[in-house]
PDB file of N, CA and C in Angstrom:
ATOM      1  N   UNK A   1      -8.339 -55.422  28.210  1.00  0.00           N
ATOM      2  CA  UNK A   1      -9.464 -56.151  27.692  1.00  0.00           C
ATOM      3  C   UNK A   1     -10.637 -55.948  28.652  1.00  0.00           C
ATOM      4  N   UNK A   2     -11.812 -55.871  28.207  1.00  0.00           N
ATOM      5  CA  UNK A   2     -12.941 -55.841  28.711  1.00  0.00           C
ATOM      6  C   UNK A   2     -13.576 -56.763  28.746  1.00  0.00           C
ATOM      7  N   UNK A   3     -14.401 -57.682  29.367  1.00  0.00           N
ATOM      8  CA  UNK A   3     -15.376 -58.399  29.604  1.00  0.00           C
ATOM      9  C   UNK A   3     -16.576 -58.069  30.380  1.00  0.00           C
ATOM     10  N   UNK A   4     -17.655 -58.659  29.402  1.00  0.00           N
ATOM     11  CA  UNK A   4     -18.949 -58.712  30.444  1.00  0.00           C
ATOM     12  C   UNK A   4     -19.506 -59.784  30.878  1.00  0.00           C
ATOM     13  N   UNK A   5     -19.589 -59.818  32.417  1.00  0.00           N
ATOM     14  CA  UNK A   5     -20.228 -61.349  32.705  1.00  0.00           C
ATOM     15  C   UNK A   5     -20.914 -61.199  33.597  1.00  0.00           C
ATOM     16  N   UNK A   6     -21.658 -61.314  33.628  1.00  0.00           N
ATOM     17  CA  UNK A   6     -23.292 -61.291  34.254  1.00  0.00           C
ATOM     18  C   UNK A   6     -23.540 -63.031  34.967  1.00  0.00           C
ATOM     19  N   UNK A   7     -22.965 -62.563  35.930  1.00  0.00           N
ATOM     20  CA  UNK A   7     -23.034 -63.719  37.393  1.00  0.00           C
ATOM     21  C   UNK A   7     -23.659 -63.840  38.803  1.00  0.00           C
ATOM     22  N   UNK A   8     -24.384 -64.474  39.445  1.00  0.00           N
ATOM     23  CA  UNK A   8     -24.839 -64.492  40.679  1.00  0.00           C
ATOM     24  C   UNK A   8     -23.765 -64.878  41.841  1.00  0.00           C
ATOM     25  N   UNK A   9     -22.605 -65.471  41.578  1.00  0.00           N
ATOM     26  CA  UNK A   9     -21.979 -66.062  42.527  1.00  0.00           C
ATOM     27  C   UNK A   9     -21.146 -65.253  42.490  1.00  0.00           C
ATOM     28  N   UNK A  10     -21.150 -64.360  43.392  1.00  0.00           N
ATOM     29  CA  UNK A  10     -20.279 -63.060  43.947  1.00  0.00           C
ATOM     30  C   UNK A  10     -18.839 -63.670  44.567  1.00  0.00           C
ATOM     31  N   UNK A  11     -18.992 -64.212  45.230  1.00  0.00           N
ATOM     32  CA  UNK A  11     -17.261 -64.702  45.378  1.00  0.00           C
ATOM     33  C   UNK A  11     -16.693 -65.006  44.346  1.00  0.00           C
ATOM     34  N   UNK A  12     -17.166 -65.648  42.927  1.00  0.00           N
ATOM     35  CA  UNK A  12     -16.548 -65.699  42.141  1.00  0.00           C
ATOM     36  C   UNK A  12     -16.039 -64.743  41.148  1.00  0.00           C
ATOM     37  N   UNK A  13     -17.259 -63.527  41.033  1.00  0.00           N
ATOM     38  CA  UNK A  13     -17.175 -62.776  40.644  1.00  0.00           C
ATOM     39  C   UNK A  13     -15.772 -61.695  41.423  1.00  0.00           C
ATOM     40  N   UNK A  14     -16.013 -61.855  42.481  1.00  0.00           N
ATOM     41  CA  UNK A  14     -14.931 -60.997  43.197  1.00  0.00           C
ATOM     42  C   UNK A  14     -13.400 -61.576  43.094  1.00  0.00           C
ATOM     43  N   UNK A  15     -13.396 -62.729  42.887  1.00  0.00           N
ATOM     44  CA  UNK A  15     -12.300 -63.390  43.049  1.00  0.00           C
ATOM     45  C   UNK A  15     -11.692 -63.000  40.908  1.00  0.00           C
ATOM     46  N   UNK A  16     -12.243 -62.913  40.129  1.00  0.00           N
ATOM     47  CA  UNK A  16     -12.244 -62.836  38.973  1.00  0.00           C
ATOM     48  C   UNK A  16     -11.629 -61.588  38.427  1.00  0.00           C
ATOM     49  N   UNK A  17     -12.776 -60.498  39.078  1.00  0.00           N
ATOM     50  CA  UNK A  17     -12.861 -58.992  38.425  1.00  0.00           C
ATOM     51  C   UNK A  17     -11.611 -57.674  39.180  1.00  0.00           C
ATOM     52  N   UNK A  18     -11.311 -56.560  38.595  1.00  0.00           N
ATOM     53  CA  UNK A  18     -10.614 -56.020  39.017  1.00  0.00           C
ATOM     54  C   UNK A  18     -12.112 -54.700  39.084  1.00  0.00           C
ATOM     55  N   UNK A  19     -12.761 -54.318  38.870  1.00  0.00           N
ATOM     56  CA  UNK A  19     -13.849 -53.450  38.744  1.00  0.00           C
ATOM     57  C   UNK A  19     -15.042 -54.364  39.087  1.00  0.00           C
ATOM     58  N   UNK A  20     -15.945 -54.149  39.459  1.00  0.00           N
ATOM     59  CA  UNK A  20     -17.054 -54.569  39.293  1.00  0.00           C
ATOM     60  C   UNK A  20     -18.306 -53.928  39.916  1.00  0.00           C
ATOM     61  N   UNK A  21     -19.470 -53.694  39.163  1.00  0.00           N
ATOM     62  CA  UNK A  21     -20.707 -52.880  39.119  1.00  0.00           C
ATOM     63  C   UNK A  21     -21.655 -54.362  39.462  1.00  0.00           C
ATOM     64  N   UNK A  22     -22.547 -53.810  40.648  1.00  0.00           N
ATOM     65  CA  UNK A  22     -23.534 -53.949  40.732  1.00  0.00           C
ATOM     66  C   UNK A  22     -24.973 -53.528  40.537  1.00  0.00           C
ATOM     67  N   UNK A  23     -25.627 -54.591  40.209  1.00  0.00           N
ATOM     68  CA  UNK A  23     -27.176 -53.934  39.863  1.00  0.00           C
ATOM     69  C   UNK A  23     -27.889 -54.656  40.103  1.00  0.00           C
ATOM     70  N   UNK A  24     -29.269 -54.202  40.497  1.00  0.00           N
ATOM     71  CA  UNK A  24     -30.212 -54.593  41.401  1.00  0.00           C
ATOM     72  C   UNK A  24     -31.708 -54.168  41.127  1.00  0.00           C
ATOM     73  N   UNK A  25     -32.405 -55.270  40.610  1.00  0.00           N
ATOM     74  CA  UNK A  25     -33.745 -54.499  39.990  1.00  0.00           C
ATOM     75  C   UNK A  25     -33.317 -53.355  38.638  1.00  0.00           C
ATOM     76  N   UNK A  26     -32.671 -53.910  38.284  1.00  0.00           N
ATOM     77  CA  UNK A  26     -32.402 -52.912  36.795  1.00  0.00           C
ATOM     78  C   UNK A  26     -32.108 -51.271  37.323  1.00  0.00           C
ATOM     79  N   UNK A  27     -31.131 -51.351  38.545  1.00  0.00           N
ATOM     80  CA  UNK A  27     -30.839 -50.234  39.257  1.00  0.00           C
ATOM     81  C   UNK A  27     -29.505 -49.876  39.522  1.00  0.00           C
ATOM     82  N   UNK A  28     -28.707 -49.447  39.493  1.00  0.00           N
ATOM     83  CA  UNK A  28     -27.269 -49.513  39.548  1.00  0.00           C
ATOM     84  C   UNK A  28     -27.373 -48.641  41.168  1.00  0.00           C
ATOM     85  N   UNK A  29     -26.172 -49.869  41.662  1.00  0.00           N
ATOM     86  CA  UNK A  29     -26.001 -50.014  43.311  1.00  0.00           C
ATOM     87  C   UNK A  29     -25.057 -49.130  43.587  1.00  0.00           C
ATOM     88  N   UNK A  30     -23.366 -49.761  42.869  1.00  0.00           N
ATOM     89  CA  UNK A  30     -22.255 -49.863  43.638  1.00  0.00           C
ATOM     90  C   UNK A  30     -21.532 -50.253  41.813  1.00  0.00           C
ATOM     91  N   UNK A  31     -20.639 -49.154  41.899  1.00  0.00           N
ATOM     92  CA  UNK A  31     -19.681 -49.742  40.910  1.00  0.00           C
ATOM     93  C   UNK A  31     -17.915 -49.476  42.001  1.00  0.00           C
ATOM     94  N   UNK A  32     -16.876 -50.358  42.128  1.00  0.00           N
ATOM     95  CA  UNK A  32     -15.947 -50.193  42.507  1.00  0.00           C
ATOM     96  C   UNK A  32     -14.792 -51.598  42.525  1.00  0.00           C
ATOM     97  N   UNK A  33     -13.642 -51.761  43.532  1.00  0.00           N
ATOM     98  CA  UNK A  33     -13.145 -52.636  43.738  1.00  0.00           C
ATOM     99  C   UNK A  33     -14.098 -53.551  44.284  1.00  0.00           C
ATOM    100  N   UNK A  34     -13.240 -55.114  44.299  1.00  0.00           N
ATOM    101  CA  UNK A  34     -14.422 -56.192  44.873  1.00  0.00           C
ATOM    102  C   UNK A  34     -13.947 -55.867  46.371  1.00  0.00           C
ATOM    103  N   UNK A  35     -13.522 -55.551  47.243  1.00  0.00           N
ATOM    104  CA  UNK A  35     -13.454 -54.790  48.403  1.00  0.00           C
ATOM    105  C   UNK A  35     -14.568 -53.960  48.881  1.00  0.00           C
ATOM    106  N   UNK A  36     -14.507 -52.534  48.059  1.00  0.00           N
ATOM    107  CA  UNK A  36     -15.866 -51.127  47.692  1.00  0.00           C
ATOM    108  C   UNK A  36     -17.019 -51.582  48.020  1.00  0.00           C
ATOM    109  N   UNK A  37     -17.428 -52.976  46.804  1.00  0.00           N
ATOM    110  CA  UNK A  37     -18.369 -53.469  46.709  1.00  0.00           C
ATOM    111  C   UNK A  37     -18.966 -54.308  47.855  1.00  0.00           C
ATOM    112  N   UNK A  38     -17.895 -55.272  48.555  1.00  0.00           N
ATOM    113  CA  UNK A  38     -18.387 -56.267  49.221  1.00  0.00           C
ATOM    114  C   UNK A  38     -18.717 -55.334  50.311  1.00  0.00           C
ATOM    115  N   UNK A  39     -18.552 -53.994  50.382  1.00  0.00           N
ATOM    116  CA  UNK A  39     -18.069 -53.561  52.047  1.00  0.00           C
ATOM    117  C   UNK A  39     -19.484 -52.451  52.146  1.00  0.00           C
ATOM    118  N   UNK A  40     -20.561 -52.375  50.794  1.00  0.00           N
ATOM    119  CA  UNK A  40     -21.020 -51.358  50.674  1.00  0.00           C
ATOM    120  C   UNK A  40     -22.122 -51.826  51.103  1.00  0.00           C
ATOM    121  N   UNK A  41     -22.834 -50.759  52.466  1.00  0.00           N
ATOM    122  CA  UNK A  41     -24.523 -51.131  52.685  1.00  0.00           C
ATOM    123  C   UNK A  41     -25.329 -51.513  51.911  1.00  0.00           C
ATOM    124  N   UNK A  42     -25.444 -50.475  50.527  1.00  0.00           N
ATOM    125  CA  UNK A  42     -26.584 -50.614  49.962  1.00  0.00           C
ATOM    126  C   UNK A  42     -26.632 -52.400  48.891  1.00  0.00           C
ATOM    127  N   UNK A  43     -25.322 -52.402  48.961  1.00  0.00           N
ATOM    128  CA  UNK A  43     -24.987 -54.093  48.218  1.00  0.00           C
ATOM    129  C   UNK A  43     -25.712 -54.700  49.293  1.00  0.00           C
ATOM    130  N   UNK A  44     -25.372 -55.011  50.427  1.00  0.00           N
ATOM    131  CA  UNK A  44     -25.380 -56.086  51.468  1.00  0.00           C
ATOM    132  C   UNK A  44     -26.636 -56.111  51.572  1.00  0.00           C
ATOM    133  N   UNK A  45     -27.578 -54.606  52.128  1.00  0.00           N
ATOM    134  CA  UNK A  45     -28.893 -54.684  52.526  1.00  0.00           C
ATOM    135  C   UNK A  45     -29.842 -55.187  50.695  1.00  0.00           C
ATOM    136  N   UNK A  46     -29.458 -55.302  49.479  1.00  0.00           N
ATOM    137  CA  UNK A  46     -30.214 -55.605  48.753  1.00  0.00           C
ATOM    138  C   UNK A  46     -30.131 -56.980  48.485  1.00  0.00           C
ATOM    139  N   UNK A  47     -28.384 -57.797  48.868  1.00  0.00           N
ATOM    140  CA  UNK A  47     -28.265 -59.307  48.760  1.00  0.00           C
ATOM    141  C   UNK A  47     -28.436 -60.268  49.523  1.00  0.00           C
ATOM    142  N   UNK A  48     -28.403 -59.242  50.578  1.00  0.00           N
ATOM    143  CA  UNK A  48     -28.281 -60.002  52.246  1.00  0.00           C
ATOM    144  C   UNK A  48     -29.711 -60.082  52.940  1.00  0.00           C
ATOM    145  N   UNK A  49     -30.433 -58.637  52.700  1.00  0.00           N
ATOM    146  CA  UNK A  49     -30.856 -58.324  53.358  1.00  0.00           C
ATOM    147  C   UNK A  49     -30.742 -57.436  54.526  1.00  0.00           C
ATOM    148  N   UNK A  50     -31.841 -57.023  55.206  1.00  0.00           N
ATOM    149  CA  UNK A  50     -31.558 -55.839  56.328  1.00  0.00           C
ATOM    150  C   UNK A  50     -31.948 -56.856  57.676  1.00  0.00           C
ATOM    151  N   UNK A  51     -31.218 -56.760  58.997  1.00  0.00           N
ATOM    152  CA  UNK A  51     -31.324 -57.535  60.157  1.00  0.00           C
ATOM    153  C   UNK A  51     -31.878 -56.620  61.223  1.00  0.00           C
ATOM    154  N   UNK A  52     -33.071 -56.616  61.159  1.00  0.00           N
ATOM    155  CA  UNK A  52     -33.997 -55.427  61.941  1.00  0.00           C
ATOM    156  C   UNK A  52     -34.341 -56.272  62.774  1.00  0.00           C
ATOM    157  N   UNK A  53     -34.448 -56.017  64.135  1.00  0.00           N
ATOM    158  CA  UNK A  53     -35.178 -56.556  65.419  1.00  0.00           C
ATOM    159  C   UNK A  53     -36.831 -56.567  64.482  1.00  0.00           C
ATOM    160  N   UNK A  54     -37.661 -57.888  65.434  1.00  0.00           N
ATOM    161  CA  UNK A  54     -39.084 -57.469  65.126  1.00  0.00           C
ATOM    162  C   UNK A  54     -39.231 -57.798  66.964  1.00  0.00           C
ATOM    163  N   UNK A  55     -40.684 -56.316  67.170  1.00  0.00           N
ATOM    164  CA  UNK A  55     -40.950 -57.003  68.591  1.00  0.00           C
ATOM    165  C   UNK A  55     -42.623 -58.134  68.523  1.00  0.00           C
TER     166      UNK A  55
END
């Protein structure tokens, strides 16, 4: 079975899905395990953010 669910709360989502695609600005990130996903730069630096020194 397939489902689509279009969620912000990523732990839940991870805790839920056996696949899961991310997208970002109508951009596709990261499609993989919730592992792939949680572990992938370009996820983190678009949800998280990037942790750059400022001087």
């Amino acid at each position: 079975m397939t489902v689509l669910l279009i969620e912000h709360d990523l732990d839940m989502v991870f805790e839920l899905a056996d696949t899961v695609t991310v997208m970002h600005l109508g951009r596709h990130l990261e499609t993989g395990t919730p592992e792939e996903v949680r572990a992938s730069g370009e996820v983190q630096s678009a949800y998280l953010g990037t942790t750059e020194a400022t001087s």
